[in-house]
C-alpha atoms as a PDB file:
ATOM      1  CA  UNK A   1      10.140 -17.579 -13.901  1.00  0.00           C
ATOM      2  CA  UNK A   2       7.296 -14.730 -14.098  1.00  0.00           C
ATOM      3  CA  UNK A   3       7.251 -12.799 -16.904  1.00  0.00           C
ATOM      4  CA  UNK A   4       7.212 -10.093 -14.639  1.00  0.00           C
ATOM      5  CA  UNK A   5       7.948  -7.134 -16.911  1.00  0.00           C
ATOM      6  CA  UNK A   6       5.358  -8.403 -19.103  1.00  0.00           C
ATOM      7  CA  UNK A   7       2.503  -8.297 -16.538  1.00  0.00           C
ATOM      8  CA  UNK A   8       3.481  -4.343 -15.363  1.00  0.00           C
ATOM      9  CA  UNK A   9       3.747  -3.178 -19.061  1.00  0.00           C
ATOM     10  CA  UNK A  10       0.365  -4.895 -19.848  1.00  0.00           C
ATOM     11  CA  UNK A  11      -1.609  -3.843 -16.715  1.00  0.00           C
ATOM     12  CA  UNK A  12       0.192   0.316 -17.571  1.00  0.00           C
ATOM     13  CA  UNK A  13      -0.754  -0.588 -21.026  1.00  0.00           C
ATOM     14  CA  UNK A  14      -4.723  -1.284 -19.979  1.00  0.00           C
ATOM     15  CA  UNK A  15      -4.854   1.764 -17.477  1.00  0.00           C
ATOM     16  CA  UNK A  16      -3.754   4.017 -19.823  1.00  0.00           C
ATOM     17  CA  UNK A  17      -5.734   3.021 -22.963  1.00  0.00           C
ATOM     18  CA  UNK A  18      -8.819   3.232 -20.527  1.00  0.00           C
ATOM     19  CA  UNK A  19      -7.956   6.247 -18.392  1.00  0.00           C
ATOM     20  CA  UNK A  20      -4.744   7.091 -17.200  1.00  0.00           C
ATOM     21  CA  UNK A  21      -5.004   5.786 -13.197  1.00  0.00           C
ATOM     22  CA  UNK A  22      -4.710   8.538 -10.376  1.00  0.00           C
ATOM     23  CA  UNK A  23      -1.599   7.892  -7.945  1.00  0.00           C
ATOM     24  CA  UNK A  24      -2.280   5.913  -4.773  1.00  0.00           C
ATOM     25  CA  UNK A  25      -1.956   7.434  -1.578  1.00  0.00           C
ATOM     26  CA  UNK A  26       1.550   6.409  -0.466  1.00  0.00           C
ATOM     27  CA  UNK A  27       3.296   6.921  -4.222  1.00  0.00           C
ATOM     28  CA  UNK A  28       1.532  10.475  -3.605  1.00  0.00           C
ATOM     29  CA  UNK A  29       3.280  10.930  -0.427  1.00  0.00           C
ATOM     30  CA  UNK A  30       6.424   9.504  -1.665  1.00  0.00           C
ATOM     31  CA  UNK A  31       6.021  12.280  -4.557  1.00  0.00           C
ATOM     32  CA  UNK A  32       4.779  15.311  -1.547  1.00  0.00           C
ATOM     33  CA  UNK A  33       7.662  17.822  -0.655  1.00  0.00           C
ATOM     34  CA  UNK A  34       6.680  16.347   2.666  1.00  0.00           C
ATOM     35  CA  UNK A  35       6.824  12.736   1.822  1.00  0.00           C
ATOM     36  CA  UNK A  36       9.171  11.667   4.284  1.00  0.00           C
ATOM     37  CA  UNK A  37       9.633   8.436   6.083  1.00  0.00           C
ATOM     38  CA  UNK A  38       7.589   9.308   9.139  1.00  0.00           C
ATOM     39  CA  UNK A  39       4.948  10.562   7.057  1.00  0.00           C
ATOM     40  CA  UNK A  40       4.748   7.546   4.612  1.00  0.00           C
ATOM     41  CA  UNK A  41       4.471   5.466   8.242  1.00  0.00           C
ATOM     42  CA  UNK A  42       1.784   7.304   9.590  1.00  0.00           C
ATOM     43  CA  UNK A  43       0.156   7.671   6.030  1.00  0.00           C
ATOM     44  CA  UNK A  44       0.444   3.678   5.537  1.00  0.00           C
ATOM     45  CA  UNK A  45      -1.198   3.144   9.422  1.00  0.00           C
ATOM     46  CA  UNK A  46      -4.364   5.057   8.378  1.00  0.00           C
ATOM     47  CA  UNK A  47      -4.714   4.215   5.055  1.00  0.00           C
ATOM     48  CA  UNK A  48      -6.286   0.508   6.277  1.00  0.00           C
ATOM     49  CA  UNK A  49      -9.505  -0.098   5.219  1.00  0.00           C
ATOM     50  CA  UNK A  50      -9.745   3.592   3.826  1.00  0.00           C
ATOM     51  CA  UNK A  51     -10.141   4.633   0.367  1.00  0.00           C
ATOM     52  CA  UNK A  52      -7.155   6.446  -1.003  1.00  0.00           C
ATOM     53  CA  UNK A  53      -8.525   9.784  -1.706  1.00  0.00           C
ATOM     54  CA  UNK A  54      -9.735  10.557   2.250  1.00  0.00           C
ATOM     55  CA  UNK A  55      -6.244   8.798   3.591  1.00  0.00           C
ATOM     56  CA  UNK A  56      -4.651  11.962   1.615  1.00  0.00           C
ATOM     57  CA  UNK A  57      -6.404  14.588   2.461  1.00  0.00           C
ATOM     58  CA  UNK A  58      -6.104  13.642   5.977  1.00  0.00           C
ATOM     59  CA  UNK A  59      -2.299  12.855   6.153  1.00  0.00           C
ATOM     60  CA  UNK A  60      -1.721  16.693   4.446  1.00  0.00           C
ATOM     61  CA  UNK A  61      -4.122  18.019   7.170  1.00  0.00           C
ATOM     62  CA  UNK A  62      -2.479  16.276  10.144  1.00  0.00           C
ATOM     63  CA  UNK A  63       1.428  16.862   8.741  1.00  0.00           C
ATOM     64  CA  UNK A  64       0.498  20.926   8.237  1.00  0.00           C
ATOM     65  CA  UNK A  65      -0.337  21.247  12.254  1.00  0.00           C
ATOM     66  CA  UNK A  66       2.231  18.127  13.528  1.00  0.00           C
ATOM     67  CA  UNK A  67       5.250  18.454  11.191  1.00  0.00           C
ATOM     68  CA  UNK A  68       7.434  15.728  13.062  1.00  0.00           C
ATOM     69  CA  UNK A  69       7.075  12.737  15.443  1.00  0.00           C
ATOM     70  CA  UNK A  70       7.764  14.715  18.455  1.00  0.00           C
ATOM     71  CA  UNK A  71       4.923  16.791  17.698  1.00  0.00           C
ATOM     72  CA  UNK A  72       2.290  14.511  17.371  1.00  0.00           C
ATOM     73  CA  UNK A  73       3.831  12.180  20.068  1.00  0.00           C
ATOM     74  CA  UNK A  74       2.921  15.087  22.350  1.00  0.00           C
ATOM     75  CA  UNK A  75      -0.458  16.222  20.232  1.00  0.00           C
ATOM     76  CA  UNK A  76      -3.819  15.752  22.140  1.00  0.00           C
ATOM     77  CA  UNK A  77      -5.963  12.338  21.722  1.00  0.00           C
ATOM     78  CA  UNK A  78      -8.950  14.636  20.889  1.00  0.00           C
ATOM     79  CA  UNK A  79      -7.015  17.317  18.320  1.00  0.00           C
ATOM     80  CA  UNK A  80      -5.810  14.018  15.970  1.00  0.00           C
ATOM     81  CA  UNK A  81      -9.248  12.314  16.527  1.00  0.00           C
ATOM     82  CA  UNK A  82     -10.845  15.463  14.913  1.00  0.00           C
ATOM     83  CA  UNK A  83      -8.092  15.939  12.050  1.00  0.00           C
ATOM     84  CA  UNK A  84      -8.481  11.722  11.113  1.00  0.00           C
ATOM     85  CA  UNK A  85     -12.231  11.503  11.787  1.00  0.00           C
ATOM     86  CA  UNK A  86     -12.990  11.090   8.113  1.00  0.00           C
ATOM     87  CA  UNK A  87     -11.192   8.308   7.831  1.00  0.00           C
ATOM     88  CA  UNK A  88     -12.822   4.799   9.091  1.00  0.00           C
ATOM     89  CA  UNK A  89     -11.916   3.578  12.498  1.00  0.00           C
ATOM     90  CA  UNK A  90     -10.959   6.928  13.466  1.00  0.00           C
ATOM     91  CA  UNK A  91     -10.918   6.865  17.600  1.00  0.00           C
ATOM     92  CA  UNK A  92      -8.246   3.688  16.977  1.00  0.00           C
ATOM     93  CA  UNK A  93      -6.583   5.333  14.310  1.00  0.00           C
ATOM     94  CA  UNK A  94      -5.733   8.391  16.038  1.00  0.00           C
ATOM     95  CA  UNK A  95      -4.342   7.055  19.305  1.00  0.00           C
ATOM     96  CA  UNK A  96      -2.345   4.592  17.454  1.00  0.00           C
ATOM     97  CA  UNK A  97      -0.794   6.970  15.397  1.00  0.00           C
ATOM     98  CA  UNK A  98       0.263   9.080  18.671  1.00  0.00           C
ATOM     99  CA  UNK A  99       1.748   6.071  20.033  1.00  0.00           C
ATOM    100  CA  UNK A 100       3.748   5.054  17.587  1.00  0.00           C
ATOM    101  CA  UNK A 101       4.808   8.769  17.357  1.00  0.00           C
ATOM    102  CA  UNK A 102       6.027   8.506  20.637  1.00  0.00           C
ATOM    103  CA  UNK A 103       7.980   5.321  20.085  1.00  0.00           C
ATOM    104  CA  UNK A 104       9.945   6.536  16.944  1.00  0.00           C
ATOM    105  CA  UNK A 105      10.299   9.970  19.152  1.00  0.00           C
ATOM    106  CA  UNK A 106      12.003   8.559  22.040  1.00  0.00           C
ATOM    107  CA  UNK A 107      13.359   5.280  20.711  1.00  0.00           C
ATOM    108  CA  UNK A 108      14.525   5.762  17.376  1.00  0.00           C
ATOM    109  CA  UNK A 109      15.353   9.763  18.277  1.00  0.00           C
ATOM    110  CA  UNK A 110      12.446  11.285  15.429  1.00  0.00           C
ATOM    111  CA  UNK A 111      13.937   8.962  12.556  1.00  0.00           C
ATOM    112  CA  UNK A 112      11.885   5.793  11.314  1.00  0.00           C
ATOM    113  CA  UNK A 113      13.828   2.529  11.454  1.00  0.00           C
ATOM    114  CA  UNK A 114      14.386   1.227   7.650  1.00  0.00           C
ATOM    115  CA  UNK A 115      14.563  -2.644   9.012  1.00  0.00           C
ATOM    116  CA  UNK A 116      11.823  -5.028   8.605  1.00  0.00           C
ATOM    117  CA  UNK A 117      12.345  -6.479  11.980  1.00  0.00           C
ATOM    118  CA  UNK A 118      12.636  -3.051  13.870  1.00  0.00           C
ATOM    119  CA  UNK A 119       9.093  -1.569  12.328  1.00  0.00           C
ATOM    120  CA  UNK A 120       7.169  -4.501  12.739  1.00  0.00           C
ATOM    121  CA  UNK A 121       7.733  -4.022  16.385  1.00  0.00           C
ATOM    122  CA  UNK A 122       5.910  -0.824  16.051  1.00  0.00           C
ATOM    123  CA  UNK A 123       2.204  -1.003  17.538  1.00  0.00           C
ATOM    124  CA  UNK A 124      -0.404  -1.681  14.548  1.00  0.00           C
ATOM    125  CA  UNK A 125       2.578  -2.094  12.337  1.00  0.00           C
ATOM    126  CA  UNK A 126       2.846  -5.661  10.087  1.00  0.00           C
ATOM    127  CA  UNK A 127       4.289  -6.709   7.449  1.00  0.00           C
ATOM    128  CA  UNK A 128       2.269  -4.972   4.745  1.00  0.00           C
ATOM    129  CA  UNK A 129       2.802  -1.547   6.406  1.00  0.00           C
ATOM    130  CA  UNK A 130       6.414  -2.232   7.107  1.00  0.00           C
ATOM    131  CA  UNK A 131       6.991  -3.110   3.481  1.00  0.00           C
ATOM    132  CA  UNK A 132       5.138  -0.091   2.460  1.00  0.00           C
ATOM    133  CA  UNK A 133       7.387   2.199   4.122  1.00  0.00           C
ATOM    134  CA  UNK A 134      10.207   0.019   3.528  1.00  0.00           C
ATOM    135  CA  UNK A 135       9.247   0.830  -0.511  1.00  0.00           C
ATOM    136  CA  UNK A 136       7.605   4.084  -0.254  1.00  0.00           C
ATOM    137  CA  UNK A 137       9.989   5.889   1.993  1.00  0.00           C
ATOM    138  CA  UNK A 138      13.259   4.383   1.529  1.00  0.00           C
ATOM    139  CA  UNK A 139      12.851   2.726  -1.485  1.00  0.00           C
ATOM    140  CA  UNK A 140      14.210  -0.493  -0.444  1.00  0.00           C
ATOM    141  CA  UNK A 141      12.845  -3.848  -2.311  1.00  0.00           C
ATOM    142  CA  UNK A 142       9.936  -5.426  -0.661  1.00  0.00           C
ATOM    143  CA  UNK A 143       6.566  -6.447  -1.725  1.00  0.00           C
ATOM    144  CA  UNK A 144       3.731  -5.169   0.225  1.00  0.00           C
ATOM    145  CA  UNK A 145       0.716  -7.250  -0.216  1.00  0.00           C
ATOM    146  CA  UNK A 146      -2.720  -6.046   0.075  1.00  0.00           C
ATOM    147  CA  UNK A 147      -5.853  -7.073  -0.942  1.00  0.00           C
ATOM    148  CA  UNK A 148      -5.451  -5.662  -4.291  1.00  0.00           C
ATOM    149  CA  UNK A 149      -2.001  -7.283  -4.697  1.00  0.00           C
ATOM    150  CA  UNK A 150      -3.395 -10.489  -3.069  1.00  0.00           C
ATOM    151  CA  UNK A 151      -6.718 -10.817  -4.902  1.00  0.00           C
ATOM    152  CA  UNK A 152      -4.732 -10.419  -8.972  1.00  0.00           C
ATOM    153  CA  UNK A 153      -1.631 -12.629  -7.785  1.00  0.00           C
ATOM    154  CA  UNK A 154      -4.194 -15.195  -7.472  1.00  0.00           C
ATOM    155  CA  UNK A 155      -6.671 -14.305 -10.206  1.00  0.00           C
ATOM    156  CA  UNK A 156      -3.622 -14.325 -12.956  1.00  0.00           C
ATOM    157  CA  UNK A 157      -2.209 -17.455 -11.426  1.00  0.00           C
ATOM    158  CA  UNK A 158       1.014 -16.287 -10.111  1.00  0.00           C
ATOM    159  CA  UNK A 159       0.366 -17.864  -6.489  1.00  0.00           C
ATOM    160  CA  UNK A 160      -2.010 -20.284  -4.798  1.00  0.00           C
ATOM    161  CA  UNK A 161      -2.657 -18.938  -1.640  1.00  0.00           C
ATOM    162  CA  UNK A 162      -5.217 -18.145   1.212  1.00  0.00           C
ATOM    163  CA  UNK A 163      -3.374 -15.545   2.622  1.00  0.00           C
ATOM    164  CA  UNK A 164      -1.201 -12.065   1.818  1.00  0.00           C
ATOM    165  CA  UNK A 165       1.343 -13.306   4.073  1.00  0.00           C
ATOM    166  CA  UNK A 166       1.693 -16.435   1.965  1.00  0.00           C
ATOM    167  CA  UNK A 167       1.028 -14.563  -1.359  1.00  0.00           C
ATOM    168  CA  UNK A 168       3.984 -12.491  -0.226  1.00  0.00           C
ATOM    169  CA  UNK A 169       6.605 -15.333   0.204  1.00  0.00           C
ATOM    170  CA  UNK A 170       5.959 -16.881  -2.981  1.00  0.00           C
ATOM    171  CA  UNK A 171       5.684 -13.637  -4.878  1.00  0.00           C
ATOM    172  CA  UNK A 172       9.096 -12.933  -3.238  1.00  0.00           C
ATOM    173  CA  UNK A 173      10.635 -16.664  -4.059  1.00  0.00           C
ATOM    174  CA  UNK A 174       9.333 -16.367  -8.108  1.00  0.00           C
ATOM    175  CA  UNK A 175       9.578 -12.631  -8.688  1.00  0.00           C
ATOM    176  CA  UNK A 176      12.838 -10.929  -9.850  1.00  0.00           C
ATOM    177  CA  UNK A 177      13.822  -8.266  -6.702  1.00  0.00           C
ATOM    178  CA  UNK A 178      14.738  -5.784  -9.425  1.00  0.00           C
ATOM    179  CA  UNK A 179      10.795  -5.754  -9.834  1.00  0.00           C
ATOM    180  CA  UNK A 180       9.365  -5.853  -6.530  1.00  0.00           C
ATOM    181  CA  UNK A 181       9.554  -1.547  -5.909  1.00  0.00           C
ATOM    182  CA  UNK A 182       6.994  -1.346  -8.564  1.00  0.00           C
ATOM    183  CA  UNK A 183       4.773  -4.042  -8.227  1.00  0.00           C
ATOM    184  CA  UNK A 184       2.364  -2.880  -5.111  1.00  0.00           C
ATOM    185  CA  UNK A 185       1.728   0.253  -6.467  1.00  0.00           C
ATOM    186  CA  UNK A 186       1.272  -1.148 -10.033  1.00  0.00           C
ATOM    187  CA  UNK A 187      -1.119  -3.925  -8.933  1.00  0.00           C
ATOM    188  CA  UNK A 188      -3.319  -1.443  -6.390  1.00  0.00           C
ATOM    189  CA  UNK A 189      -3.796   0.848  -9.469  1.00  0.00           C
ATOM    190  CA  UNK A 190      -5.064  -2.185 -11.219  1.00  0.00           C
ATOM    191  CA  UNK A 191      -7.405  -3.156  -8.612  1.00  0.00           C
ATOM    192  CA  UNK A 192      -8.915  -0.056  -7.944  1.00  0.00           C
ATOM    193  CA  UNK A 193      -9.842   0.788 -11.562  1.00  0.00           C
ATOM    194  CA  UNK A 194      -9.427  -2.704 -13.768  1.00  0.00           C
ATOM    195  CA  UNK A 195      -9.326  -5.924 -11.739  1.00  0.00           C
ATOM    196  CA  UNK A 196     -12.043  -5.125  -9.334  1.00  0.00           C
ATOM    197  CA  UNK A 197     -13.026  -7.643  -6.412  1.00  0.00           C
ATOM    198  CA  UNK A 198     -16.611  -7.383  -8.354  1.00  0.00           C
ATOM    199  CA  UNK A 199     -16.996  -7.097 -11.828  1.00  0.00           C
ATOM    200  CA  UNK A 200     -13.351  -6.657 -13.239  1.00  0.00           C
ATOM    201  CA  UNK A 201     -13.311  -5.103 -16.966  1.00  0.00           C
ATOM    202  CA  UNK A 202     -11.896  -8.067 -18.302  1.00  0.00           C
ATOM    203  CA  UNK A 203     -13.003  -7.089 -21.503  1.00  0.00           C
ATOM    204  CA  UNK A 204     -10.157  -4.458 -21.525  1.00  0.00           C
ATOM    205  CA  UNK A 205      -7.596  -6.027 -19.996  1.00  0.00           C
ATOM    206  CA  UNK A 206      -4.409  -6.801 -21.981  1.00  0.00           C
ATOM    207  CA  UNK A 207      -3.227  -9.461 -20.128  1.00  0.00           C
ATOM    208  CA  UNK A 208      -6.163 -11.398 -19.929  1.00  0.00           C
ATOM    209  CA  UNK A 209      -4.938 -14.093 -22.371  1.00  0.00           C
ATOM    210  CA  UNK A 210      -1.983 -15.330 -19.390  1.00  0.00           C
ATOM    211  CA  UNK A 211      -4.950 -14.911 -16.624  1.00  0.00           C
ATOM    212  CA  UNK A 212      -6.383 -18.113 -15.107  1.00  0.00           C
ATOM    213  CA  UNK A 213      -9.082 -15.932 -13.363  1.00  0.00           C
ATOM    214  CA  UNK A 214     -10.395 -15.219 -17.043  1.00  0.00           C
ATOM    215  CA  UNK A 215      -9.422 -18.871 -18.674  1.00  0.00           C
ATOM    216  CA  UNK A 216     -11.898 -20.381 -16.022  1.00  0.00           C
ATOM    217  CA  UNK A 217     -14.388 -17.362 -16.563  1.00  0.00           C
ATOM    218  CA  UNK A 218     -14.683 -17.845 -20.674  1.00  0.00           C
ATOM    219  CA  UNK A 219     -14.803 -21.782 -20.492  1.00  0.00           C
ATOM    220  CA  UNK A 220     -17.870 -21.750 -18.155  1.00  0.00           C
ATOM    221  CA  UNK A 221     -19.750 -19.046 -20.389  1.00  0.00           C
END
């Protein structure tokens, strides 16, 4: 089994020795007054490919003129495109968001489904965002996998895999569940300021010594 509580403690450990990490985008949602489930949702949809700081900014802008899903369900394609237009794929972005609005609206009666099955129905929705709201809003145990969570499972040797999807089932089948609530947000924080795609600080890191990523890296030097 994973030393699992080893890993978080060492990666907290490195972060805050360095420079204590900012929050991500959804634990800062989770955190906002306004943090609820369909905000977390919408939050998670247009954080893809976006960097953390502009997904925030934007969800506070867009949640102080459309408070609920029947708001924006009904908002104008043009109003949201202006509101999410920092954000990258913006013109997409913006009518998704309205339509999935509209779905939890008149479907699910303003409330966002807390099953796996039921969100990953939703338009633009997979598994990553479902788990992400599945953690973030309801605080249910999942393990969202992104490229960040993807990318260090395989550097440190915890998985094998070509794909999130397959990093997630095996993270899933060797991690303890009481650990899986804090491991996306744990591992993004690592990405974005230790274990970079490009250069990680290795140097740093605390963990290093269990990392296969940095094993193979110091025996070719």
């Amino acid at each position: 089994m994973i030393d699992t509580k080893k890993i978080i403690t060492g990666m907290m450990d490195t972060m805050n020795s360095v420079k204590p990490p900012r929050m991500t985008a959804l634990r800062e949602l989770h955190e906002a007054e306004t943090g609820g489930p369909f905000s977390i949702l919408i939050g998670t949809i247009l954080s893809a490919r976006t960097k953390d700081e502009s997904t925030t900014k934007v969800v506070k802008e867009l949640f102080k003129r459309y408070k609920d899903a029947k708001a924006l369900a009904n908002a104008k394609l043009k109003d949201v495109e202006k509101i999410v237009k920092p954000i990258g794929f913006y013109h997409v972005k913006a009518k998704r968001i309205i339509e999935v609005a509209s779905i939890i609206n008149s479907k699910y009666k303003g409330k966002v489904p807390d099953i796996l099955d039921e969100l990953v129905e939703l338009p633009g929705v997979g598994r990553k965002t479902a788990n992400c709201v599945l953690v973030y809003a309801f605080e249910k145990p999942a393990i969202p996998v992104d490229i960040h969570v993807h990318r260090i499972s395989n550097r440190l040797g915890l998985v094998k895999t070509k794909t999130p999807e397959e990093t997630e089932m095996e993270l899933m089948e060797k991690i303890p569940k009481k650990f899986w609530l804090e491991i996306n947000d744990t591992f993004v924080m690592y990405g974005q300021n230790i274990c970079k795609p490009i250069s990680p600080m290795c140097n740093v890191c605390k963990i290093k010594r269990s990392c296969n990523y940095y094993k193979t890296k110091k025996s070719a030097a």
